[in-house]
C-alpha atoms as a PDB file:
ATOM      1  CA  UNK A   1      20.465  16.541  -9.624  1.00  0.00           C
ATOM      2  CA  UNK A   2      19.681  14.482 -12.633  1.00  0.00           C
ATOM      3  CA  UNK A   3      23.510  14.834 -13.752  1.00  0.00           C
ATOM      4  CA  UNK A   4      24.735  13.679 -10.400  1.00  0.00           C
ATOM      5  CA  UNK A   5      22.675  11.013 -10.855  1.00  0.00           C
ATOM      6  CA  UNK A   6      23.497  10.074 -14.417  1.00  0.00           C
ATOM      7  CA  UNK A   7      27.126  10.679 -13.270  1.00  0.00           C
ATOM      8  CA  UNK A   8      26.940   7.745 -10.780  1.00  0.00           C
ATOM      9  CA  UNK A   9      24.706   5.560 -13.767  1.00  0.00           C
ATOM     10  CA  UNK A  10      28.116   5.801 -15.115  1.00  0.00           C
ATOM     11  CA  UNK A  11      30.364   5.128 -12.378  1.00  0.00           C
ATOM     12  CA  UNK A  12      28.366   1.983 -11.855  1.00  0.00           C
ATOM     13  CA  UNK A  13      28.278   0.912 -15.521  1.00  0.00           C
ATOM     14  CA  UNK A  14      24.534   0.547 -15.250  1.00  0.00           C
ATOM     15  CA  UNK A  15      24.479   2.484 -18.964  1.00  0.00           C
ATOM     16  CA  UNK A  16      26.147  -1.131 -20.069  1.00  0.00           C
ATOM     17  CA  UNK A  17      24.874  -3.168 -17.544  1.00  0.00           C
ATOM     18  CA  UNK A  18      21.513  -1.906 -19.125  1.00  0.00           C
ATOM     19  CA  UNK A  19      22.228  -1.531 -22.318  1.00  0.00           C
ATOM     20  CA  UNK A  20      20.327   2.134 -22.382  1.00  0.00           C
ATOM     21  CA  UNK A  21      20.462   5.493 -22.827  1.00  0.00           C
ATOM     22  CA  UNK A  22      18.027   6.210 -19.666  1.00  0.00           C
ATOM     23  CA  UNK A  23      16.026   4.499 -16.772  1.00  0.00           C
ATOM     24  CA  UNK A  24      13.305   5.130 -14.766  1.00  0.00           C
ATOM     25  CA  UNK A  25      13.809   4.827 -10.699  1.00  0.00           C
ATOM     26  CA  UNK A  26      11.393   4.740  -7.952  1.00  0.00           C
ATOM     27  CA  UNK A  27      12.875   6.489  -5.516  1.00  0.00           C
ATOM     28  CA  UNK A  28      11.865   8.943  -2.364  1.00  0.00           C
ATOM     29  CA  UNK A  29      13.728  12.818  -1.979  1.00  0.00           C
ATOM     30  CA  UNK A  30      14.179  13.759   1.561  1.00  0.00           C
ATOM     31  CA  UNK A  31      13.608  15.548   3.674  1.00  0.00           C
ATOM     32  CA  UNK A  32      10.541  15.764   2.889  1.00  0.00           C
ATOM     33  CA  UNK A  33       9.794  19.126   4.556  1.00  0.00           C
ATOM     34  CA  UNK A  34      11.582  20.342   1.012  1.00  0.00           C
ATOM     35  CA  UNK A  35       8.836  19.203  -0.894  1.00  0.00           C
ATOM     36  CA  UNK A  36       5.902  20.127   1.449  1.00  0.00           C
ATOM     37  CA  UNK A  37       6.259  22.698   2.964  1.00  0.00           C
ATOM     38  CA  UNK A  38       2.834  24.452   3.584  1.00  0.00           C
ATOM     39  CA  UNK A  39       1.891  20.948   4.670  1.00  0.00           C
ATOM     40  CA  UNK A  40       4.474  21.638   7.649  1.00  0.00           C
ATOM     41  CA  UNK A  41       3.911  25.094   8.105  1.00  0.00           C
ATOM     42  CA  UNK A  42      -0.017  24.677   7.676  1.00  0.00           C
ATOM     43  CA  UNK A  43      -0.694  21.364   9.307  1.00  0.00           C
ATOM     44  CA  UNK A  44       1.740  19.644  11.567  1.00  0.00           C
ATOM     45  CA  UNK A  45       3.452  23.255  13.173  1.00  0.00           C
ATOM     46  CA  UNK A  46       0.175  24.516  13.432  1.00  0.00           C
ATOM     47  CA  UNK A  47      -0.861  21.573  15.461  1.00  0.00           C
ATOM     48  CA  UNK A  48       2.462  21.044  17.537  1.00  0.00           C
ATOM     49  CA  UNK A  49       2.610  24.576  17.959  1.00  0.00           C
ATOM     50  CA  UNK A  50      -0.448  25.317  19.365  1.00  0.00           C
ATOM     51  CA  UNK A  51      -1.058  22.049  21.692  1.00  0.00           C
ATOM     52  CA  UNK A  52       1.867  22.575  22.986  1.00  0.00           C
ATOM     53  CA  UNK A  53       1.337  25.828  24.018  1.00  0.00           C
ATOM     54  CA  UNK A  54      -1.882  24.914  25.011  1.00  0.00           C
ATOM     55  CA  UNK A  55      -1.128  22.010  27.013  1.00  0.00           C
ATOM     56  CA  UNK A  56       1.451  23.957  28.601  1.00  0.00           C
ATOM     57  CA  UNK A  57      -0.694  26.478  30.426  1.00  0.00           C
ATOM     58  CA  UNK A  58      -3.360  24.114  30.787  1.00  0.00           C
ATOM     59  CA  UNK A  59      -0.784  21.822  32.824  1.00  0.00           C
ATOM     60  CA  UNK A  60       0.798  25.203  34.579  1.00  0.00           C
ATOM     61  CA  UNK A  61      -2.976  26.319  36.069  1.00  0.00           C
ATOM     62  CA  UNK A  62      -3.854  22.997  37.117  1.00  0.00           C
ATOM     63  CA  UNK A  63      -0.681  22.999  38.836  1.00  0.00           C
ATOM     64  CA  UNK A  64      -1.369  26.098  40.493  1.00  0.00           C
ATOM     65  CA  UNK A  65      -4.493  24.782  41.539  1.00  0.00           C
ATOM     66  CA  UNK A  66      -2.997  22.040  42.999  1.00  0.00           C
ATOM     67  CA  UNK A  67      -0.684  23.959  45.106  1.00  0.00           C
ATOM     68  CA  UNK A  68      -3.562  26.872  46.151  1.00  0.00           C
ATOM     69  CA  UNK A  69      -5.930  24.030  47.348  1.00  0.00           C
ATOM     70  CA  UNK A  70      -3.478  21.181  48.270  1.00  0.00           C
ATOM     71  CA  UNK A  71      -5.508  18.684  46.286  1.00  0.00           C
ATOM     72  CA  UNK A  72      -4.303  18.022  42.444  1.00  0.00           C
ATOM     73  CA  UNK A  73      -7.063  18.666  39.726  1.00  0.00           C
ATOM     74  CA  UNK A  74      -9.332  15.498  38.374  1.00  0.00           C
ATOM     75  CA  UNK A  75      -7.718  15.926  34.450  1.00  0.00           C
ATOM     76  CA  UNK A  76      -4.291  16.716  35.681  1.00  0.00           C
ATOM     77  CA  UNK A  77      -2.976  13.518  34.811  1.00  0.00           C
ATOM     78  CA  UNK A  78      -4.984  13.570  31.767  1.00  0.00           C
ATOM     79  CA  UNK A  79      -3.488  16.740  30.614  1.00  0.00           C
ATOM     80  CA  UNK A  80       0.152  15.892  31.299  1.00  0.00           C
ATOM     81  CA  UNK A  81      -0.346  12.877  29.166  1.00  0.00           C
ATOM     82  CA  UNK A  82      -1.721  15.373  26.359  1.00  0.00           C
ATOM     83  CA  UNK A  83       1.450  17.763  26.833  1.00  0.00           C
ATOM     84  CA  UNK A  84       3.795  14.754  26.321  1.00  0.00           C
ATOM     85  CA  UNK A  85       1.643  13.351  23.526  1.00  0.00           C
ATOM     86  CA  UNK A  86       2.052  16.872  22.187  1.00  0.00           C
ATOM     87  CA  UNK A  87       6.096  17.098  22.745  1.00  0.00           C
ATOM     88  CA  UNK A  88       6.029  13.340  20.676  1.00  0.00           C
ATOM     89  CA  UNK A  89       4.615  14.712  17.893  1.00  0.00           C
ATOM     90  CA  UNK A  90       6.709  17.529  17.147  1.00  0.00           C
ATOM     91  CA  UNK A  91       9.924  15.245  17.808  1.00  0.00           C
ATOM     92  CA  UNK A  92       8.571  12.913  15.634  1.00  0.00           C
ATOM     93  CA  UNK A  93       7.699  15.471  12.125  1.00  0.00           C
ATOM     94  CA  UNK A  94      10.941  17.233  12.644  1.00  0.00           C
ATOM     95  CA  UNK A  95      13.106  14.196  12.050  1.00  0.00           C
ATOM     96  CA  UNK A  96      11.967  14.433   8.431  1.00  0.00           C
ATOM     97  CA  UNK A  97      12.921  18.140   8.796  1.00  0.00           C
ATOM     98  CA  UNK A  98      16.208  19.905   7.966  1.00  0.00           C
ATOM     99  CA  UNK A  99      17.312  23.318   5.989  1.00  0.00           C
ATOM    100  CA  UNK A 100      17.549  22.607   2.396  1.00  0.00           C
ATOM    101  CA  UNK A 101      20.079  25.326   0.598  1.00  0.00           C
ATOM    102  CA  UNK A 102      21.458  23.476  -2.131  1.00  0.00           C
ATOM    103  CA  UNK A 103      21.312  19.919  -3.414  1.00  0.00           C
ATOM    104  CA  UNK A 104      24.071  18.801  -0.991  1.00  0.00           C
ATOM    105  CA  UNK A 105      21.240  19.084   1.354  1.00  0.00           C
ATOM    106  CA  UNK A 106      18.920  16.510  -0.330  1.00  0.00           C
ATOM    107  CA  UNK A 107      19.249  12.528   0.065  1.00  0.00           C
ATOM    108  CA  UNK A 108      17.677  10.570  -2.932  1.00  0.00           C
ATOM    109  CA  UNK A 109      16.775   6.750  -1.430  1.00  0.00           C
ATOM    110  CA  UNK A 110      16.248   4.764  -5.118  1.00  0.00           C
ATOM    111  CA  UNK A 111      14.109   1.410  -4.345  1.00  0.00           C
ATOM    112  CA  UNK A 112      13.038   0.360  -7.934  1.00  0.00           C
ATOM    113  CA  UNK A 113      14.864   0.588 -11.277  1.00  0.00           C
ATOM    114  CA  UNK A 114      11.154   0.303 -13.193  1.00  0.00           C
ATOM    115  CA  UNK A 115      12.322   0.261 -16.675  1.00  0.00           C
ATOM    116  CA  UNK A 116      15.132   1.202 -18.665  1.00  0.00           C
ATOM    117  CA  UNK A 117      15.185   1.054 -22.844  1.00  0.00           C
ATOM    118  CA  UNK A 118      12.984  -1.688 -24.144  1.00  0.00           C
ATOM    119  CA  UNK A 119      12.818  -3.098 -20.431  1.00  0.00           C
ATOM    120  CA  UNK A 120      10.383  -2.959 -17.630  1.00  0.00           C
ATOM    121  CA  UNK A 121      11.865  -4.946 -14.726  1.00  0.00           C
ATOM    122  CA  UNK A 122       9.198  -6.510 -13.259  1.00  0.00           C
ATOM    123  CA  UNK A 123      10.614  -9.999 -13.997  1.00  0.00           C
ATOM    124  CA  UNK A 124      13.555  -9.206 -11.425  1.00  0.00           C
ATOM    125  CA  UNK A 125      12.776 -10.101  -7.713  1.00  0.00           C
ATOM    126  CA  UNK A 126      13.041  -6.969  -5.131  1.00  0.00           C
ATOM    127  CA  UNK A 127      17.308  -8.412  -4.026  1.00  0.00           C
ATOM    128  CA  UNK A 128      17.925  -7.819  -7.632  1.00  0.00           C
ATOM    129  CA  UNK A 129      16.384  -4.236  -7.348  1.00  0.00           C
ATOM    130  CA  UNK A 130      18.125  -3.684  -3.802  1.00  0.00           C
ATOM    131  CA  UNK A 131      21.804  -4.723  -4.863  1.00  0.00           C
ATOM    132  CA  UNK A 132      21.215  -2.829  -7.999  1.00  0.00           C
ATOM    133  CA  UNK A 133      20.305  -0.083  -6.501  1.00  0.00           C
ATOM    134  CA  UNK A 134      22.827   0.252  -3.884  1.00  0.00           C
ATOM    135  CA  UNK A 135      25.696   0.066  -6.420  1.00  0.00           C
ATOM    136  CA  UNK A 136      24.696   3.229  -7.975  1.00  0.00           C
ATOM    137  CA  UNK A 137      24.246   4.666  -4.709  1.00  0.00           C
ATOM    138  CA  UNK A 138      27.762   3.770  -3.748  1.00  0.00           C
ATOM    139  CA  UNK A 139      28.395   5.654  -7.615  1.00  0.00           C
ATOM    140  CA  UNK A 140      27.531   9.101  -5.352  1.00  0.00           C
ATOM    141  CA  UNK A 141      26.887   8.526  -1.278  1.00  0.00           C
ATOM    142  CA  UNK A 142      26.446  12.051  -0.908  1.00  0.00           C
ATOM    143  CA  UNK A 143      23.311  12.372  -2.971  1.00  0.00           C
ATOM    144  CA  UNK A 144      21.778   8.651  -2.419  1.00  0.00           C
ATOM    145  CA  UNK A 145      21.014   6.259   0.051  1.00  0.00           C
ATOM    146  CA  UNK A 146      20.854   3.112  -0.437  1.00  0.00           C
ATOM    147  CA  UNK A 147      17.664   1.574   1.054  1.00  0.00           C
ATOM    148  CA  UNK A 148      18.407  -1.093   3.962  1.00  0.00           C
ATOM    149  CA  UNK A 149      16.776  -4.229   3.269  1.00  0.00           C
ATOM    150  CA  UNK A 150      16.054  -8.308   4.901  1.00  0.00           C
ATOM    151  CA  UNK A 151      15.174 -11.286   3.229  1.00  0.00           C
ATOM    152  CA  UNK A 152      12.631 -13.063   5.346  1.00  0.00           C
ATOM    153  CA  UNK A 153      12.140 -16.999   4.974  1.00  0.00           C
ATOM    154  CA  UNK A 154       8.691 -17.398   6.035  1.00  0.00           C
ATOM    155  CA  UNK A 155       7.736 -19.965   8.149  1.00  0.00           C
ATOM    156  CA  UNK A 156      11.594 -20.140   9.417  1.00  0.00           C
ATOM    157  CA  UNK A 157      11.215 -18.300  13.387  1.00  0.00           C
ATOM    158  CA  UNK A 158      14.750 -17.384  13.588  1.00  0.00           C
ATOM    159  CA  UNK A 159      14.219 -15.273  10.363  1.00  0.00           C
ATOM    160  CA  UNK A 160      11.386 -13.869  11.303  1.00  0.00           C
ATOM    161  CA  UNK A 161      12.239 -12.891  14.694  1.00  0.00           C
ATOM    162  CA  UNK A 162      15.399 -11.248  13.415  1.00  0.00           C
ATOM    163  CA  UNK A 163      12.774  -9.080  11.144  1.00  0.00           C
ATOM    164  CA  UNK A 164      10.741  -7.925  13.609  1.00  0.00           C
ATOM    165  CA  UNK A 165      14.062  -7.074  15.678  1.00  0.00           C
ATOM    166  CA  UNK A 166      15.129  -5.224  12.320  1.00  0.00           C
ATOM    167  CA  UNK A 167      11.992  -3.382  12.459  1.00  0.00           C
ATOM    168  CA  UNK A 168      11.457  -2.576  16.456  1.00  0.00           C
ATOM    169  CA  UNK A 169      15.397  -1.418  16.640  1.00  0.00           C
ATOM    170  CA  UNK A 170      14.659   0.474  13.717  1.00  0.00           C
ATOM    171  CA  UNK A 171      11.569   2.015  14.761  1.00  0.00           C
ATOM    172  CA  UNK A 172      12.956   2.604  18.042  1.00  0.00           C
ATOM    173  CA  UNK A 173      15.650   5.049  16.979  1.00  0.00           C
ATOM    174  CA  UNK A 174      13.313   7.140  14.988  1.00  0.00           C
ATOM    175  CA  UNK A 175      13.169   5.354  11.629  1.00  0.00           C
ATOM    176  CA  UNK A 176      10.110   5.632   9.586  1.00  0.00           C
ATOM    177  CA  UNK A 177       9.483   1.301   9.225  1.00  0.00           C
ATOM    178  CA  UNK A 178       9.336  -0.893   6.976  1.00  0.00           C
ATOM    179  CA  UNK A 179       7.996  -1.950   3.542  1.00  0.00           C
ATOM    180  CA  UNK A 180       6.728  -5.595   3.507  1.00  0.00           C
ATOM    181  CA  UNK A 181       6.565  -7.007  -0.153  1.00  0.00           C
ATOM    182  CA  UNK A 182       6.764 -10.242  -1.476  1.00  0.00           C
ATOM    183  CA  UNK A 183      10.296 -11.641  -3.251  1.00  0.00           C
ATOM    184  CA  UNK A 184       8.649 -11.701  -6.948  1.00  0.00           C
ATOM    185  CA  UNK A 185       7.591  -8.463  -8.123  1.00  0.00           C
ATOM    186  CA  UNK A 186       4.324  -9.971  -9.613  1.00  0.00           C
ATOM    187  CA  UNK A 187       3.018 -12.325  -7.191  1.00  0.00           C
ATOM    188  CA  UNK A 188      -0.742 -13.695  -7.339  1.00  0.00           C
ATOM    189  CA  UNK A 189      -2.657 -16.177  -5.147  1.00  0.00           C
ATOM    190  CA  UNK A 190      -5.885 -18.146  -5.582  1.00  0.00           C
ATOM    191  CA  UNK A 191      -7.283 -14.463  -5.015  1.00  0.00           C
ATOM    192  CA  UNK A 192      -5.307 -13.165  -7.689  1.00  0.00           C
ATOM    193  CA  UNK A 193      -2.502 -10.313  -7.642  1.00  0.00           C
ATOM    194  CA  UNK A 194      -1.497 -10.259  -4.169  1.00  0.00           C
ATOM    195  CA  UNK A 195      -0.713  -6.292  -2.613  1.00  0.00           C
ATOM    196  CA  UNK A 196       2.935  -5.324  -4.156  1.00  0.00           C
ATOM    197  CA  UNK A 197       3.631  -3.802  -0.870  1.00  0.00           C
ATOM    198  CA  UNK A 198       3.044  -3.374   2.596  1.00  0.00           C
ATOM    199  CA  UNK A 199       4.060   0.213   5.004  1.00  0.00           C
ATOM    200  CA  UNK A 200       4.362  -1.469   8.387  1.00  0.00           C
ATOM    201  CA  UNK A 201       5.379   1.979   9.963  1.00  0.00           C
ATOM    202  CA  UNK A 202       6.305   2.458  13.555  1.00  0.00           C
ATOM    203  CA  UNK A 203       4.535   4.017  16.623  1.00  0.00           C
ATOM    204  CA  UNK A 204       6.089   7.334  16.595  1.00  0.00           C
ATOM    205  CA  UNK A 205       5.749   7.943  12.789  1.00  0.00           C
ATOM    206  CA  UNK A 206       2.103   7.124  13.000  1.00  0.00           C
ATOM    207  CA  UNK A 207       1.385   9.952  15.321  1.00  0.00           C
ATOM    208  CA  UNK A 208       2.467  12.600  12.494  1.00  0.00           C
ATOM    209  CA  UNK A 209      -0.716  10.694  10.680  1.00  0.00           C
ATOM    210  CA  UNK A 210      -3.301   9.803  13.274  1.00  0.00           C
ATOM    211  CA  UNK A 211      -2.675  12.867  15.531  1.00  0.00           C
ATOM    212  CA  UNK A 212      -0.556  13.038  19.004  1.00  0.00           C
ATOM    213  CA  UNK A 213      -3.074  11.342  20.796  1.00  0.00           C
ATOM    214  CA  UNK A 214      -3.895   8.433  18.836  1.00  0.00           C
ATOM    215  CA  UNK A 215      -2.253   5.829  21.146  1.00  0.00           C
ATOM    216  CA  UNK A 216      -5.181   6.532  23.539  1.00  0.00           C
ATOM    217  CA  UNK A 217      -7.440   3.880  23.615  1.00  0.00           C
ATOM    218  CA  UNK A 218     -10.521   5.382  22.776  1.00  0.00           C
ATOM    219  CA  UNK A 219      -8.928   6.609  19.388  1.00  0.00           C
ATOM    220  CA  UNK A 220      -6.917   3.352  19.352  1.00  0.00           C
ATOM    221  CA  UNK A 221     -10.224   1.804  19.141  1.00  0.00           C
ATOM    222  CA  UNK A 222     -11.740   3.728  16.259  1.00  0.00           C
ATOM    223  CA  UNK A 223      -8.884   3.469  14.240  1.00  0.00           C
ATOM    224  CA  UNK A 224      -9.063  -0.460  14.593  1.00  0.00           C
ATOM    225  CA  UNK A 225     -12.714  -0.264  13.462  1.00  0.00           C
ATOM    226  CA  UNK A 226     -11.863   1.115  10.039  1.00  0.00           C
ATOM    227  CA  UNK A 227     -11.637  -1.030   6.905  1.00  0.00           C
ATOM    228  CA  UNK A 228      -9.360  -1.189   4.655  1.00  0.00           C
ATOM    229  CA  UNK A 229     -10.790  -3.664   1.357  1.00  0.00           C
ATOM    230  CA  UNK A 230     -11.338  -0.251  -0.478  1.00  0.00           C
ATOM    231  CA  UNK A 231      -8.446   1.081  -0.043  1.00  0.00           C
ATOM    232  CA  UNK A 232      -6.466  -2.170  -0.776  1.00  0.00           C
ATOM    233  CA  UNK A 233      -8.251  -2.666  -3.856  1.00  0.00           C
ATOM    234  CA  UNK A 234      -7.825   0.932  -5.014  1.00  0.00           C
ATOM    235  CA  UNK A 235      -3.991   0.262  -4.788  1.00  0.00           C
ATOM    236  CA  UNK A 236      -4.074  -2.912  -6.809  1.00  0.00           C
ATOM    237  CA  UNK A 237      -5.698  -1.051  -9.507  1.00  0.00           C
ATOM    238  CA  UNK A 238      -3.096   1.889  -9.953  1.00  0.00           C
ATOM    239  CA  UNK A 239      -0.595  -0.631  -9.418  1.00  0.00           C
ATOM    240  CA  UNK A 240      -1.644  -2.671 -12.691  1.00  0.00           C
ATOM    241  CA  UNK A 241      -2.487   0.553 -13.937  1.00  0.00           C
ATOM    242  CA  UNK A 242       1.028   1.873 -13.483  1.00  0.00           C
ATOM    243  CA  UNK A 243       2.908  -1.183 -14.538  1.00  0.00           C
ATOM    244  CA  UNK A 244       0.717  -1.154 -17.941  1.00  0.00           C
ATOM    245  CA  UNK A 245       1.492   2.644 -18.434  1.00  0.00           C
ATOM    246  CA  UNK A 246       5.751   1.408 -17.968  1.00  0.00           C
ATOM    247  CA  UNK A 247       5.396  -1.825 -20.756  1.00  0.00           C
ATOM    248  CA  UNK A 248       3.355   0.355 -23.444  1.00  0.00           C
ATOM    249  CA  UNK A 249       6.023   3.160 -22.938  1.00  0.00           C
ATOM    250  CA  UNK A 250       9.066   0.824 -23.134  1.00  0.00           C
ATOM    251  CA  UNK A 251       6.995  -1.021 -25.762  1.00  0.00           C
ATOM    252  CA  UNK A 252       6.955   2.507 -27.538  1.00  0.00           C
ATOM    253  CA  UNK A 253       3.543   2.997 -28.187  1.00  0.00           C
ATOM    254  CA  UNK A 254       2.024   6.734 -28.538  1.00  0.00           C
ATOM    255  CA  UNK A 255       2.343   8.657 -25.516  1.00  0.00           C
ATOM    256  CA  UNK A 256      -1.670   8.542 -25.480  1.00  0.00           C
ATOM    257  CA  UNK A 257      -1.281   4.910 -24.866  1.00  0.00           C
ATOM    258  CA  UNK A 258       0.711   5.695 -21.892  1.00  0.00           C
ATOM    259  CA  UNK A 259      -1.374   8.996 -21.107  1.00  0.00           C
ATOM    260  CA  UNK A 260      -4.419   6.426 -21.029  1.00  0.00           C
ATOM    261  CA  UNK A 261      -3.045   4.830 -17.771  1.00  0.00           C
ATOM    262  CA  UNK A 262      -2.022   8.002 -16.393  1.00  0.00           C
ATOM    263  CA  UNK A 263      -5.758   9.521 -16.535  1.00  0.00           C
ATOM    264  CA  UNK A 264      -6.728   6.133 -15.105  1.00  0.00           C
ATOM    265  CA  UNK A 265      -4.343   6.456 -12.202  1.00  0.00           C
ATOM    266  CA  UNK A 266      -6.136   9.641 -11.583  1.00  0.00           C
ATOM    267  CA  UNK A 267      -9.414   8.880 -11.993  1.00  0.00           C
ATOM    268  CA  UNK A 268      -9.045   6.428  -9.133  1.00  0.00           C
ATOM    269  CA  UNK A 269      -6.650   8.955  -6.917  1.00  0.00           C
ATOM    270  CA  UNK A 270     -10.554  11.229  -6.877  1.00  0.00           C
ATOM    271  CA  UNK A 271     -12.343   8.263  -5.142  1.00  0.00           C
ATOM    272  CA  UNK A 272     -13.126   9.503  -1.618  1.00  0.00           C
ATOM    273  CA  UNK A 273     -10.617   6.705  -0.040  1.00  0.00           C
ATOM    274  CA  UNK A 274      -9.087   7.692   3.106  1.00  0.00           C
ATOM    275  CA  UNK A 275      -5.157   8.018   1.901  1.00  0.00           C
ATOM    276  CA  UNK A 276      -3.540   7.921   5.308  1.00  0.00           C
ATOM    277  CA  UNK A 277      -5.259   4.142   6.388  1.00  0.00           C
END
């Protein structure tokens, strides 16, 4: 994988472009049932396995009750929501899913170029990441994908109602969403450093988190009631944490400079923080 990849570095001309000998991407394998899978087999089959099934019978024997007494069941209609809640969820984990045999079966999606010799590119705004990116992906289409992206004028409707199309046709069909970030890669406010980045993911990927019910609105309702300060503060601090660990590397300091941010990072990854919010 990492020779296809520095293959299509060269077919790009990044190596010149760059003027180095390696770089450092940001990037997300798929599918991701390659990489976890006793999280599939453990967690979400388990659960879309067995509520189906469930559900199922559950629906069946009402039904039969319905037709032995003429009258339908109080929690029929309940349950037949449950089943199809159920059915969602397993349609919605196994679009991440396929068989993985060889590394023709993997997509890489590269997002960041972090650093290459000497360099960490955090004075490049996220189009300069974006068109960078996608050239080496062109380098090898097989292996990467180059990530889709908008630039939103804030303030201007028409742009920002073609976003929010982006994102609703997207979601629509399956897709995941959308990261929100701002244009500079370091941007602060009166507050300070404002969040690098925003998931904004759609209805049907947020059942594989919040469970195949969660669009009912008593557990709509408790997940609106949750905060999240800690949890946007915790990712501000790996996120200077990180981009600290990339300058003393590229800077090259001892790798205990570097290893000082990484132990940092994980320090704050053991705070009890709820990671799906």
């Amino acid at each position: 994988m990492l020779d296809r990849i520095a293959a299509a570095m060269t077919r790009a001309g990044l190596w010149d472009a760059l003027a180095t000998s390696w770089a450092c991407l940001d990037a997300e394998l798929m599918p991701w049932s390659a990489k976890a899978q006793e999280l599939l087999r453990s967690q979400y089959a388990a659960v879309g396995s067995t509520s189906r099934r469930a559900l199922t019978d559950a629906v069946a024997a009402l039904d039969a009750h319905a037709a032995r007494t003429g009258q339908p069941h109080a929690v029929a209609q309940r349950y037949r929501a449950r089943a199809v809640a159920a059915g969602a969820f397993v349609d919605a984990y196994r679009r991440y899913c396929w068989p993985v045999a060889s590394i023709d079966d993997l997509e890489i999606a590269p997002f960041h170029l972090l650093a290459s010799e000497g360099k960490a590119h955090v004075d490049a705004d996220h189009v300069w990441h974006m068109q960078t990116l996608a050239a080496l992906s062109a380098a090898d289409p097989d292996l990467l994908l180059a990530t889709p992206h908008r630039l939103v004028t804030l303030g201007d409707d028409d742009s920002e109602r073609a976003a929010i199309a982006w994102w609703e046709q997207l979601t629509g069909s399956g897709g995941e969403g959308i990261v929100v970030k701002p244009l500079s890669w370091l941007a602060r406010s009166k507050r300070g450093l404002v969040q690098p980045a925003v998931k904004c993911r759609g209805p049907e990927y947020l059942r594989i988190i919040y469970g195949p019910e969660y669009l009912a609105p008593e557990h709509l309702d408790r997940l609106r009631a949750r905060g999240v300060a800690a949890k946007r503060s915790l990712a501000l601090r790996e996120y200077a944490l990180g981009l600290e660990a990339l300058h003393r590397f590229v800077e090259n300091e001892p790798l205990y400079r570097v290893h000082e941010c990484v132990f940092g990072v994980l320090a704050l990854e053991s705070e009890p923080v709820d990671p799906r919010l």
